[in-house]
Protein backbone atom coordinates (compact mmCIF):
# COMPACT_ATOMS: atom_id res chain seq x y z
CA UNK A 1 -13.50 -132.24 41.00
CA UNK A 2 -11.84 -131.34 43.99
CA UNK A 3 -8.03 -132.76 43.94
CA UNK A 4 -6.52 -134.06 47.55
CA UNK A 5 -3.23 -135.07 47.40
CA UNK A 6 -1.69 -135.94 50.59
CA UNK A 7 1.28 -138.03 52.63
CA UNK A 8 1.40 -139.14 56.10
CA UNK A 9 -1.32 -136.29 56.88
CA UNK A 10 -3.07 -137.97 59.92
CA UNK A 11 -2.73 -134.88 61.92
CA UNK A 12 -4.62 -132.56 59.60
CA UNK A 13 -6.26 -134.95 56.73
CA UNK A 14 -9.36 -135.24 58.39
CA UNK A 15 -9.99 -131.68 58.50
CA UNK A 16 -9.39 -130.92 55.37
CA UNK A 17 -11.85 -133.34 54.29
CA UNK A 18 -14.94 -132.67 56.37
CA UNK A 19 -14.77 -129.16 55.13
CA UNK A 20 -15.18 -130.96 51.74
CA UNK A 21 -17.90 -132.34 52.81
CA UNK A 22 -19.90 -129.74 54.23
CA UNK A 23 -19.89 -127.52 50.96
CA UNK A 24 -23.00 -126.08 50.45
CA UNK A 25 -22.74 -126.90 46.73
CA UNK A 26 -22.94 -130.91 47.07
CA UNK A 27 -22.32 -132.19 44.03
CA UNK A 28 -18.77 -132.70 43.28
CA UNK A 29 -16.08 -135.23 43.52
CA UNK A 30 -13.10 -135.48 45.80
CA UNK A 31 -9.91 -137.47 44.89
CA UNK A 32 -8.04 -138.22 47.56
CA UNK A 33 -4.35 -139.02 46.32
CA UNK A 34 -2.33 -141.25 48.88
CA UNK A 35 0.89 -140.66 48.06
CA UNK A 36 2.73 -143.92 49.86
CA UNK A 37 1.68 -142.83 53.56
CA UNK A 38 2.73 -145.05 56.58
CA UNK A 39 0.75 -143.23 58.73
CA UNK A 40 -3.20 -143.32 59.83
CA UNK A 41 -4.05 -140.74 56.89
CA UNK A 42 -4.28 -143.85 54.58
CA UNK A 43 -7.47 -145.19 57.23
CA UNK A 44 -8.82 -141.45 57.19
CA UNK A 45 -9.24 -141.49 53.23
CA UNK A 46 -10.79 -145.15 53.31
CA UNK A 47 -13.25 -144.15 55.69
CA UNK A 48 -14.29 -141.40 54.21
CA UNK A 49 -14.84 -143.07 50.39
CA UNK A 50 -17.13 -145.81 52.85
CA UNK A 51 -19.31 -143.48 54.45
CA UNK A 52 -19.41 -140.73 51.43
CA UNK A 53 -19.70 -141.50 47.35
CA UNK A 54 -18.12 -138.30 46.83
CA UNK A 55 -15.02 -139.12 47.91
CA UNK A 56 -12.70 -141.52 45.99
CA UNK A 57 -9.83 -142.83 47.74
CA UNK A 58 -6.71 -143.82 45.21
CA UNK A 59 -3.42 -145.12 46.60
CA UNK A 60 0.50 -144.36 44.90
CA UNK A 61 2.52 -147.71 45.01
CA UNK A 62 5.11 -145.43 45.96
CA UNK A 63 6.20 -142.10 47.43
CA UNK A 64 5.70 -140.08 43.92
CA UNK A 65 5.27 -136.53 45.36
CA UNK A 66 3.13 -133.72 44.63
CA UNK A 67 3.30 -132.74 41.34
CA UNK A 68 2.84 -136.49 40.40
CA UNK A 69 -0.22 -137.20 42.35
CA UNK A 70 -2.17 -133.49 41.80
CA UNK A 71 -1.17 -134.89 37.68
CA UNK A 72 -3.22 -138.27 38.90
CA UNK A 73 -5.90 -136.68 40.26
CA UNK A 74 -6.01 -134.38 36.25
CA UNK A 75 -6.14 -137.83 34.86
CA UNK A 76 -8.95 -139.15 36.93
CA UNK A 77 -11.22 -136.35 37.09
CA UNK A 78 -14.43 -136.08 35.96
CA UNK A 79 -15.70 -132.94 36.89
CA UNK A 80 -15.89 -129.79 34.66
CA UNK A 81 -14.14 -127.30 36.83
CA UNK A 82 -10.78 -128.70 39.20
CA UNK A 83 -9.66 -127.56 42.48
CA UNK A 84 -6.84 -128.48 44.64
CA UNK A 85 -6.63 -128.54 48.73
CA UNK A 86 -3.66 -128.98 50.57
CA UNK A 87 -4.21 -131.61 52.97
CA UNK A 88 -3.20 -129.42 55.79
CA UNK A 89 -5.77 -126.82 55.18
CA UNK A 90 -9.48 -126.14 54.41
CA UNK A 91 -12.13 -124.57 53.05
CA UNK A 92 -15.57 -122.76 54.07
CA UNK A 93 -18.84 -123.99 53.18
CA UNK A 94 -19.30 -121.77 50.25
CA UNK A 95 -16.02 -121.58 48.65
CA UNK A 96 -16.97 -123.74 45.94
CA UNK A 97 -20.15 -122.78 45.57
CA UNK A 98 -18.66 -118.98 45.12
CA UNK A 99 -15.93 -119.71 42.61
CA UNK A 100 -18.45 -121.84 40.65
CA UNK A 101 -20.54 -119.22 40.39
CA UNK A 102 -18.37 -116.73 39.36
CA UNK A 103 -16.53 -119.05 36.88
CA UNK A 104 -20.39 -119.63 35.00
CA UNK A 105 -21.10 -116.01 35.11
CA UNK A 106 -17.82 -114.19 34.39
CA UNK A 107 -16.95 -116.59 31.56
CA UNK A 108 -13.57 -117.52 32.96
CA UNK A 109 -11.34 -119.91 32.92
CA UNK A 110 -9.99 -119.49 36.34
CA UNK A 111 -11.38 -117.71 38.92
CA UNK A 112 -9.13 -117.10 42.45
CA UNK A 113 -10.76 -116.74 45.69
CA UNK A 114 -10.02 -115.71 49.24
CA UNK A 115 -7.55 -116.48 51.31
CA UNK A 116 -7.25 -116.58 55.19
CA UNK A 117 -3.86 -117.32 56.53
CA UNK A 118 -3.51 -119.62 59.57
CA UNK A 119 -0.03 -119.18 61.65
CA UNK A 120 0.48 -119.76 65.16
CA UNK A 121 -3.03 -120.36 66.33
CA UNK A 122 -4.18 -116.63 65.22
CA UNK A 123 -5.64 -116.62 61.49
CA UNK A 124 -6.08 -113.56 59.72
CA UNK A 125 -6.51 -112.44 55.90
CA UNK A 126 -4.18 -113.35 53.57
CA UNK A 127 -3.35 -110.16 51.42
CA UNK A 128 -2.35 -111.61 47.94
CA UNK A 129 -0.55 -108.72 45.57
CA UNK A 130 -3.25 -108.18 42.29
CA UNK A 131 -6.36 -109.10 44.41
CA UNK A 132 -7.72 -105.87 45.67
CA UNK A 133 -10.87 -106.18 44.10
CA UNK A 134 -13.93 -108.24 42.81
CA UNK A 135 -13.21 -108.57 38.98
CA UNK A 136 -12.12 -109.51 36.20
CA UNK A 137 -8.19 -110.04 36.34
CA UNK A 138 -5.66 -109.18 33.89
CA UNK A 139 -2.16 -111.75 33.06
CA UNK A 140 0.48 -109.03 34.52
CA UNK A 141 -1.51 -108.02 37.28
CA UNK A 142 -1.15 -111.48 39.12
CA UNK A 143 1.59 -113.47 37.43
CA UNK A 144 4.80 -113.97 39.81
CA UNK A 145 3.25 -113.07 42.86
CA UNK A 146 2.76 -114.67 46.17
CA UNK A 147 -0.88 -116.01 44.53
CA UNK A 148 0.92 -118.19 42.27
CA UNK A 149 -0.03 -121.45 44.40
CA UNK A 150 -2.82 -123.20 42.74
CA UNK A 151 -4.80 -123.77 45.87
CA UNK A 152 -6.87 -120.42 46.27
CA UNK A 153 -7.93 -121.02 42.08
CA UNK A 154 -10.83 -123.04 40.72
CA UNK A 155 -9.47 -124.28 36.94
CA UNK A 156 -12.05 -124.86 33.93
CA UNK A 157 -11.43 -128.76 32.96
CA UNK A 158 -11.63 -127.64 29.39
CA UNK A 159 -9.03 -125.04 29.41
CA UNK A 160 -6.55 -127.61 30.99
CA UNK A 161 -7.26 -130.26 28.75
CA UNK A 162 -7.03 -127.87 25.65
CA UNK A 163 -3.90 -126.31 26.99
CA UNK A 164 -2.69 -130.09 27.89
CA UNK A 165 -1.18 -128.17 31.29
CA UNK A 166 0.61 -130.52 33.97
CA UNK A 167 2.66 -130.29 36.98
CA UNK A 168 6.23 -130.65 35.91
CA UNK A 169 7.28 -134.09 37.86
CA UNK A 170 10.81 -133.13 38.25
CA UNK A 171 10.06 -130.08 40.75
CA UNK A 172 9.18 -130.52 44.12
CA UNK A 173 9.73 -126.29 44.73
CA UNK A 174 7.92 -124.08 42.31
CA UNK A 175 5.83 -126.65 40.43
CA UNK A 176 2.63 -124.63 41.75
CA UNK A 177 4.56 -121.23 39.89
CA UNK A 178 5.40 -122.70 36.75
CA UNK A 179 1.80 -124.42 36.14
CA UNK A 180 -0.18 -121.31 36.79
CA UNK A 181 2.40 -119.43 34.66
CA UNK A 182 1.01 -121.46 31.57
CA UNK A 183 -2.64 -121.67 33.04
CA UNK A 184 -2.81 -117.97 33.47
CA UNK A 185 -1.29 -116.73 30.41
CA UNK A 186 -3.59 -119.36 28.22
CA UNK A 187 -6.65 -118.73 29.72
CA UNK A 188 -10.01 -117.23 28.67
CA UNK A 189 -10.46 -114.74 31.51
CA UNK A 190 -9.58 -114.55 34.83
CA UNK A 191 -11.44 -113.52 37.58
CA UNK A 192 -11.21 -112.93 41.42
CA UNK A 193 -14.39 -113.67 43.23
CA UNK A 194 -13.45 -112.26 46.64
CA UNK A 195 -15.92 -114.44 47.99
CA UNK A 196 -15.42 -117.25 51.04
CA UNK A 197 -12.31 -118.33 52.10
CA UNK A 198 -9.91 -121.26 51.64
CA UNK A 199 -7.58 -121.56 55.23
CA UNK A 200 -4.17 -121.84 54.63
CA UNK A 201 -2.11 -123.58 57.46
CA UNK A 202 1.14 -121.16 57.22
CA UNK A 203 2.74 -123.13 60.08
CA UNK A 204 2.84 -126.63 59.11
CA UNK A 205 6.34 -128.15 59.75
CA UNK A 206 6.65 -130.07 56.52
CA UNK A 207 5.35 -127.18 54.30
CA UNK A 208 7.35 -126.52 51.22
CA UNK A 209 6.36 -123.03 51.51
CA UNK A 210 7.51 -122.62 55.08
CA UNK A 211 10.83 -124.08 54.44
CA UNK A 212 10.94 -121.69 51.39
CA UNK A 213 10.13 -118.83 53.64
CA UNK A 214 12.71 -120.31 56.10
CA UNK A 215 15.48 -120.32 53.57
CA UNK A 216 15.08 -116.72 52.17
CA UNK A 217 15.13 -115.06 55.42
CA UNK A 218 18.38 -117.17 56.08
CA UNK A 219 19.89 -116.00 53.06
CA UNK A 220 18.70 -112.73 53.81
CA UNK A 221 20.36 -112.27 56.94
């Protein structure tokens, strides 16, 4: 199950969701979380559940945030390994087909994945502290650092649901943190595949991340 949550993304949405589509491994779902948008990323999500079963298009009544609709898209899933993509980024053709992989043979409960970081129209790797290597990870080496977001991670279903882990509804800054803090230190293994790449879009105006990143070099200055 691959979980797209998204508001007033027109710019970006469609993207993110052909690169969905062209996975090499084909059978998944995508749940594409509307979080109250007023702009032409509602039509995007529609067309794509008409023209492809995969896709499931699901609409919030009202503007919920984040946290909220990646915790509808838990609910609805189906599948027996969850992902999440931003709606301002994407994903290669075998990035799901990778981490599946690896998940199946390394026994793990979350595996992490490549990153390639996409900032002022140059995109280069994106150099996450613990993730040197192809293997199997340990807690310490990767909790608190910068690949605490849950969208480079594929997440075993079953590990969630035993765990009963959601996104905490009353953070809109470090929800990503604090869920991976409890996924990571409950899970059965974690492993970094090193393989493909998920495109982060480093630049995006309304990031959370970027006005984080904003912030601390204000503060630091």
């Amino acid at each position: 199950s691959v979980i797209v949550p998204f508001h007033n993304a027109q710019a970006t949405l469609a993207r993110a969701l052909e690169s969905i589509a062209a996975s090499s491994h084909d059978n998944f779902e995508a749940l594409m979380i509307d979080d109250c948008s007023s702009d032409q990323g509602s039509a995007i999500a529609v067309d794509f559940a008409l023209r492809d079963e995969r896709f499931r298009y699901f609409w919030n009544a009202e503007n919920r945030k984040v946290s909220f609709s990646r915790n509808r898209g838990l609910d609805l899933a189906a599948g027996d390994f969850l992902m999440f993509v931003d709606a301002d980024d994407w994903i290669s053709p075998d990035w799901i087909a990778n981490l599946l992989d690896d998940a199946v043979a390394s026994e793990s409960d979350i595996v992490m994945g490549k990153a390639m970081r996409f900032r002022g129209g140059q995109e280069r790797d994106y150099r996450m502290a613990g993730l040197e290597r192809r293997g199997p990870l340990k807690f310490e080496a990767v909790v608190f650092k910068d690949n605490s977001v849950v969208w480079n991670k594929l997440y075993s279903a079953a590990m969630l649901r035993r765990e009963k882990l959601r996104f905490d509804e009353d953070l809109y800054i470090g929800e990503d943190l604090l869920f991976n803090f409890k996924a990571m230190s409950r899970a059965r293994g974690i492993f970094y595949s090193g393989r493909g790449h998920y495109h982060y879009h480093a630049d995006n105006e309304d990031s959370i991340m970027r006005t984080l990143l904003l912030l601390s070099l204000a503060l630091a200055s």
